[in-house]
PDB file of N, CA and C in Angstrom:
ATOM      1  N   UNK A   1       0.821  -1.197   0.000  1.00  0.00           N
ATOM      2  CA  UNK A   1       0.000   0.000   0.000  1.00  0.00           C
ATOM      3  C   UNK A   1       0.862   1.257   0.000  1.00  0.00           C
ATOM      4  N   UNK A   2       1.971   1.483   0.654  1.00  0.00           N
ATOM      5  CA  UNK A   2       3.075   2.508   0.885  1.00  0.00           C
ATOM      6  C   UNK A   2       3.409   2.837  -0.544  1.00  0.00           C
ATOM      7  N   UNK A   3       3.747   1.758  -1.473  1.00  0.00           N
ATOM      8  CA  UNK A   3       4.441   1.710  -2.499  1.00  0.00           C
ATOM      9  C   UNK A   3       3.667   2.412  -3.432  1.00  0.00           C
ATOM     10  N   UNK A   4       2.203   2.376  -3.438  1.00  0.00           N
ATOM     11  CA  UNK A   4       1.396   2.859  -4.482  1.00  0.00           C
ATOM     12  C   UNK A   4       1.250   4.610  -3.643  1.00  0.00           C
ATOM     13  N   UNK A   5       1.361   4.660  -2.646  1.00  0.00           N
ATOM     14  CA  UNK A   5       0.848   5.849  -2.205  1.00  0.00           C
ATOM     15  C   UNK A   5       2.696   6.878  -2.393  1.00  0.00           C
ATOM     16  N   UNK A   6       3.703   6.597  -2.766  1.00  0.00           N
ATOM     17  CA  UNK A   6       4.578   7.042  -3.289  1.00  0.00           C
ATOM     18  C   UNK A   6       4.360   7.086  -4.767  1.00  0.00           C
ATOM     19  N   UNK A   7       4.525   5.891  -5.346  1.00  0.00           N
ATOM     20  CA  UNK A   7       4.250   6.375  -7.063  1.00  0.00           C
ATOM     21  C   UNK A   7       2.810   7.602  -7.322  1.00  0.00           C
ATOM     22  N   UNK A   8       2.239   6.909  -6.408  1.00  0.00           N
ATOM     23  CA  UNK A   8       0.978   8.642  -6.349  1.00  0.00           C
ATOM     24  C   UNK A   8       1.624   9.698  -6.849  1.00  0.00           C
ATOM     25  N   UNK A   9       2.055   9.799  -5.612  1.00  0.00           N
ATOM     26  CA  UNK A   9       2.384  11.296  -5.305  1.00  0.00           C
ATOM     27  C   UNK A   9       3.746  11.803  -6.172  1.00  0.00           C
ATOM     28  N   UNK A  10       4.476  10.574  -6.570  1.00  0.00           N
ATOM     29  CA  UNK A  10       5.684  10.794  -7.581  1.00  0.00           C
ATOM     30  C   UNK A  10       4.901  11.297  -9.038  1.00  0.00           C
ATOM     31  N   UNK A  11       3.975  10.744  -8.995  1.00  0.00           N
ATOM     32  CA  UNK A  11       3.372  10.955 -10.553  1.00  0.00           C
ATOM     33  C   UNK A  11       2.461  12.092 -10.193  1.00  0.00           C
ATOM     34  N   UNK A  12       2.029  12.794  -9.509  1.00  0.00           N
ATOM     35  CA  UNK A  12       1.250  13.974  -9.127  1.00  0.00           C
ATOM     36  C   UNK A  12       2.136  15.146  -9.372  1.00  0.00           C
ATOM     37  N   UNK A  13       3.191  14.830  -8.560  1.00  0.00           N
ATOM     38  CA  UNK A  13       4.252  15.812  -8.380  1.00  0.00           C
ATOM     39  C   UNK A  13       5.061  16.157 -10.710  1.00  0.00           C
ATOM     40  N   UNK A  14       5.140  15.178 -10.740  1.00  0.00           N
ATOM     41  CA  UNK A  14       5.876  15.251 -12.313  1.00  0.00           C
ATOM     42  C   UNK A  14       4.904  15.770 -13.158  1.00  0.00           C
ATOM     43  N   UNK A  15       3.180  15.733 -12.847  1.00  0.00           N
ATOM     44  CA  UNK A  15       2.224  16.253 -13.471  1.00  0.00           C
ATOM     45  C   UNK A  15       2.554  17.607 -13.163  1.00  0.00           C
ATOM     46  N   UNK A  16       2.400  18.492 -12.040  1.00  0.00           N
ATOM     47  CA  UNK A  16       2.706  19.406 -11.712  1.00  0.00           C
ATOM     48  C   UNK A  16       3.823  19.953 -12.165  1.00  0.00           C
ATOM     49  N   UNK A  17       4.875  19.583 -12.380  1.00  0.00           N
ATOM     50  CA  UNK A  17       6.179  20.636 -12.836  1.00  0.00           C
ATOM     51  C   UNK A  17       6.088  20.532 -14.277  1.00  0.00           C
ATOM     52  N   UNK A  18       5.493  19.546 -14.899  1.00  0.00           N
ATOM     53  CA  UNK A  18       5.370  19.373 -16.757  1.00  0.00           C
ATOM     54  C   UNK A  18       4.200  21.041 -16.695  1.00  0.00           C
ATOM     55  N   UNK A  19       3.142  21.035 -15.711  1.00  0.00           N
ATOM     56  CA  UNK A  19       2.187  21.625 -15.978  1.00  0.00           C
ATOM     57  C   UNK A  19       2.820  23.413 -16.012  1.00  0.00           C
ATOM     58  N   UNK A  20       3.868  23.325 -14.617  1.00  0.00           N
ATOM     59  CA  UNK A  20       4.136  24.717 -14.417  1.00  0.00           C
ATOM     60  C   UNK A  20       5.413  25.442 -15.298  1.00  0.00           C
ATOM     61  N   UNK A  21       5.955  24.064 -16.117  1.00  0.00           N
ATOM     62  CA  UNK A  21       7.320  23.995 -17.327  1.00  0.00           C
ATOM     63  C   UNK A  21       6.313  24.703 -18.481  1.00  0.00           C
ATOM     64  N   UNK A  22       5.331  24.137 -19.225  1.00  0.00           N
ATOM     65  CA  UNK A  22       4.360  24.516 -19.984  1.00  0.00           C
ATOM     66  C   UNK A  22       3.843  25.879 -20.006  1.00  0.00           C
ATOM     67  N   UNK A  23       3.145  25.973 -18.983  1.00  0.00           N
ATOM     68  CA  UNK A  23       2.950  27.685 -18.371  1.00  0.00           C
ATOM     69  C   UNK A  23       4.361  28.594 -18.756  1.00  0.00           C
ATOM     70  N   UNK A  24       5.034  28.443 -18.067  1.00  0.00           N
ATOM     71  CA  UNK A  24       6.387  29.278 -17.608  1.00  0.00           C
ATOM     72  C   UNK A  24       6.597  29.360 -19.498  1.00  0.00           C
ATOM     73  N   UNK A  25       6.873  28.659 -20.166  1.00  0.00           N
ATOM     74  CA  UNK A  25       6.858  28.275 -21.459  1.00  0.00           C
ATOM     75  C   UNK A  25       6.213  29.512 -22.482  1.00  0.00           C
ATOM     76  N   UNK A  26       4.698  29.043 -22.136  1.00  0.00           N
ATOM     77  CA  UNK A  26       3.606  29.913 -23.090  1.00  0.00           C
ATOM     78  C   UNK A  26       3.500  31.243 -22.476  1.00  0.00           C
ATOM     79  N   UNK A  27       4.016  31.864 -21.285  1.00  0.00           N
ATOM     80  CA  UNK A  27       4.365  33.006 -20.393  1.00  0.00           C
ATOM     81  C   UNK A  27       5.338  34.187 -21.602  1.00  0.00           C
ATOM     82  N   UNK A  28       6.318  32.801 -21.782  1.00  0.00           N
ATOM     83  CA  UNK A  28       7.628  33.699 -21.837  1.00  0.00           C
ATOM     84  C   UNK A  28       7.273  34.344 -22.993  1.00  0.00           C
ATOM     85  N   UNK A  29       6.920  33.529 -24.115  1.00  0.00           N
ATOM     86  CA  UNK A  29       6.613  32.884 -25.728  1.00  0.00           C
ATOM     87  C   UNK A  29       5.589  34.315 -26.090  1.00  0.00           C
ATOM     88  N   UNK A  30       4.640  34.173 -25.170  1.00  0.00           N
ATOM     89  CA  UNK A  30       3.529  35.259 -25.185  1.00  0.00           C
ATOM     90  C   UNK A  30       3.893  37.109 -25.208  1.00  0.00           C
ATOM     91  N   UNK A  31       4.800  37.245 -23.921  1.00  0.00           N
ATOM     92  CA  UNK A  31       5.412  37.973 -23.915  1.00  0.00           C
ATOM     93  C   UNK A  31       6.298  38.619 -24.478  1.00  0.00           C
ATOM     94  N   UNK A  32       6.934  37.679 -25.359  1.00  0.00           N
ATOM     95  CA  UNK A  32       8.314  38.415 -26.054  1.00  0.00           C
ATOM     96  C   UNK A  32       7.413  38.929 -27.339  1.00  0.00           C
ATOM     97  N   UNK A  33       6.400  38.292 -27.966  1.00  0.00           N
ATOM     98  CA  UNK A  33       6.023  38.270 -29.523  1.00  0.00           C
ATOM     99  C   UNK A  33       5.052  39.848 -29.060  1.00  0.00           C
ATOM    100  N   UNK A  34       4.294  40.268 -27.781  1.00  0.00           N
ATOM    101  CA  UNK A  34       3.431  41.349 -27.703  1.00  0.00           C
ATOM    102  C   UNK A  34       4.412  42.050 -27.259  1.00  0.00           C
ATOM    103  N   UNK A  35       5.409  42.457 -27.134  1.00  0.00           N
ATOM    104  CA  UNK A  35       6.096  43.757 -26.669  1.00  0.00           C
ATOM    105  C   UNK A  35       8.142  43.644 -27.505  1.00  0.00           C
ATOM    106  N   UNK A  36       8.091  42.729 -27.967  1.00  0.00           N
ATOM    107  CA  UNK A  36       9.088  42.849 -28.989  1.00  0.00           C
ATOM    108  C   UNK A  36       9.340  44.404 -29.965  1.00  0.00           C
ATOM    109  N   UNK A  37       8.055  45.012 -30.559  1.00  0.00           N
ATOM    110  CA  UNK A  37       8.298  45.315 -31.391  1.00  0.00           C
ATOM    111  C   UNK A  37       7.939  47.282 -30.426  1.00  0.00           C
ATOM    112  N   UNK A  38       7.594  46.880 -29.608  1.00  0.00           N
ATOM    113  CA  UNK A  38       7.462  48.201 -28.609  1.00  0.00           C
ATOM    114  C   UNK A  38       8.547  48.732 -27.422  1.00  0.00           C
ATOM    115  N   UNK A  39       9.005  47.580 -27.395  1.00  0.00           N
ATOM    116  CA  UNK A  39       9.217  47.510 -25.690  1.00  0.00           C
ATOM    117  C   UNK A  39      10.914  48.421 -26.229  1.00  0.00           C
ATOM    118  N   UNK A  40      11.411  49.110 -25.376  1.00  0.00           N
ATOM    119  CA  UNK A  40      12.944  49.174 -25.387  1.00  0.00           C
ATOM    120  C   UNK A  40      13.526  48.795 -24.356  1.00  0.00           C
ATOM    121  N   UNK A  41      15.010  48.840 -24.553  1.00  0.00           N
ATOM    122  CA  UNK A  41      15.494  48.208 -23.451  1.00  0.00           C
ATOM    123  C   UNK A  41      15.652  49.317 -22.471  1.00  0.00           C
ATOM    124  N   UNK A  42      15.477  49.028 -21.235  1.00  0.00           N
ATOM    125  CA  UNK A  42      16.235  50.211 -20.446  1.00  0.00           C
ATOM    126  C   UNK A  42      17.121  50.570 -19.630  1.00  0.00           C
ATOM    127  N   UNK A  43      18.444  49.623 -20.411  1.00  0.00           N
ATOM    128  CA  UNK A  43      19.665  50.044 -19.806  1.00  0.00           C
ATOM    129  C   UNK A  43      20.113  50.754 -21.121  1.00  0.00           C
ATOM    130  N   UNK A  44      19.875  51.068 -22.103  1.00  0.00           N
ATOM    131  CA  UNK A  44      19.941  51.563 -23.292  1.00  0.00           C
ATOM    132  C   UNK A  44      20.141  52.862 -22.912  1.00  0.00           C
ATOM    133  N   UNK A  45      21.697  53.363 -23.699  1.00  0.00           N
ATOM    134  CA  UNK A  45      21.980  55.100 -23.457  1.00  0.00           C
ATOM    135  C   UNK A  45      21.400  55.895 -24.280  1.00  0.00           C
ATOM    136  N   UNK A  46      20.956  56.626 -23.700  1.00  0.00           N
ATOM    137  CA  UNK A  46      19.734  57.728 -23.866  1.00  0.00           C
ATOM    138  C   UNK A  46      20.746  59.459 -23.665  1.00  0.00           C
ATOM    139  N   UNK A  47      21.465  60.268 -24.389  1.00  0.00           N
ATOM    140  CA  UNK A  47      22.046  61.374 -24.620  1.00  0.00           C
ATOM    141  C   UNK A  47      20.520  62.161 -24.367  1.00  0.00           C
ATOM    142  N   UNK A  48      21.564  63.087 -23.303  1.00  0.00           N
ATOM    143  CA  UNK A  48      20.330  64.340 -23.219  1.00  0.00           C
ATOM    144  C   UNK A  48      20.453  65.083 -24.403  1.00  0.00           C
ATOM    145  N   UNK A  49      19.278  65.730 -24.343  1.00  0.00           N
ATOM    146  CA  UNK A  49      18.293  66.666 -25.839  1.00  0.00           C
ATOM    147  C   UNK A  49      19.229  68.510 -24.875  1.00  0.00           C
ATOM    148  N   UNK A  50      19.793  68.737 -25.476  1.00  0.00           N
ATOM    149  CA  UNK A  50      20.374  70.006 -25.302  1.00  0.00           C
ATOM    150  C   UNK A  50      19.561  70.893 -25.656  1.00  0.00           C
ATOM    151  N   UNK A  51      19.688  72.117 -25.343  1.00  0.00           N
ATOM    152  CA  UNK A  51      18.877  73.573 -25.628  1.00  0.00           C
ATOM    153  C   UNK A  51      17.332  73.289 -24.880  1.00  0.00           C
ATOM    154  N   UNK A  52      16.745  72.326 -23.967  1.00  0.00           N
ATOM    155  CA  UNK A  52      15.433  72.709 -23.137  1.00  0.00           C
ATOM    156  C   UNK A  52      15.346  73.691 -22.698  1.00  0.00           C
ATOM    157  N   UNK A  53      16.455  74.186 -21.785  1.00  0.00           N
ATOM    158  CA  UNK A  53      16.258  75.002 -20.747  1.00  0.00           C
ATOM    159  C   UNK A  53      15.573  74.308 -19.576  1.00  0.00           C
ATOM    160  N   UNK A  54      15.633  72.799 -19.274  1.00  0.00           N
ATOM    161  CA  UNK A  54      15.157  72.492 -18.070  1.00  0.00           C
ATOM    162  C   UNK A  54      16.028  72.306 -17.434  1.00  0.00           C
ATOM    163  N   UNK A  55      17.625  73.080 -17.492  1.00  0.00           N
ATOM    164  CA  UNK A  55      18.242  72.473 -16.541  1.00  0.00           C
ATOM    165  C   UNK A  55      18.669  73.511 -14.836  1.00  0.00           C
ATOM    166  N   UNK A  56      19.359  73.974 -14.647  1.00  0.00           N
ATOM    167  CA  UNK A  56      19.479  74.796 -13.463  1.00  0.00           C
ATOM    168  C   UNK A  56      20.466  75.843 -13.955  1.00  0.00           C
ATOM    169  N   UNK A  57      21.027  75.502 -15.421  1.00  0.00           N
ATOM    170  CA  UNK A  57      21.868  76.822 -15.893  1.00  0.00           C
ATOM    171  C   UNK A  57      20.811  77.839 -16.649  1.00  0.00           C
ATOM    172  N   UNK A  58      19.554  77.450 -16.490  1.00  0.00           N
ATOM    173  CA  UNK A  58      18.834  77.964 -17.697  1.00  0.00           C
ATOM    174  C   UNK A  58      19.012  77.854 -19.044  1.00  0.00           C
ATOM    175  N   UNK A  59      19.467  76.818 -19.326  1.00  0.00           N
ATOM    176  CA  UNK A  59      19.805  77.137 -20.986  1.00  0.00           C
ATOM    177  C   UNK A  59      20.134  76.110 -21.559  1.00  0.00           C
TER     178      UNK A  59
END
């Protein structure tokens, strides 16, 4: 009886990580294809725009 109540839970458990591998999967997959073509990066150098006048020299 022990023996079946381990393969249980061995085969419950392997259902579960196939299930949350899958997810994590169609997560990533989903994500990259809707913001690929929008998204920027943002460690990306960005040069300040000179002549605002927002800075504290005025100018």
């Amino acid at each position: 009886m022990s023996v079946k109540l381990i393969h249980s839970r061995l085969y419950a458990q392997a259902a579960t990580l196939a299930a949350l591998g899958a997810a994590a999967s169609l997560e990533m997959d989903g994500g990259r294809e809707a913001t690929a073509a929008t998204a920027r990066d943002p460690h990306e150098y960005r040069a300040r725009r000179r002549g605002g006048g927002d800075d504290a020299r005025g100018g």
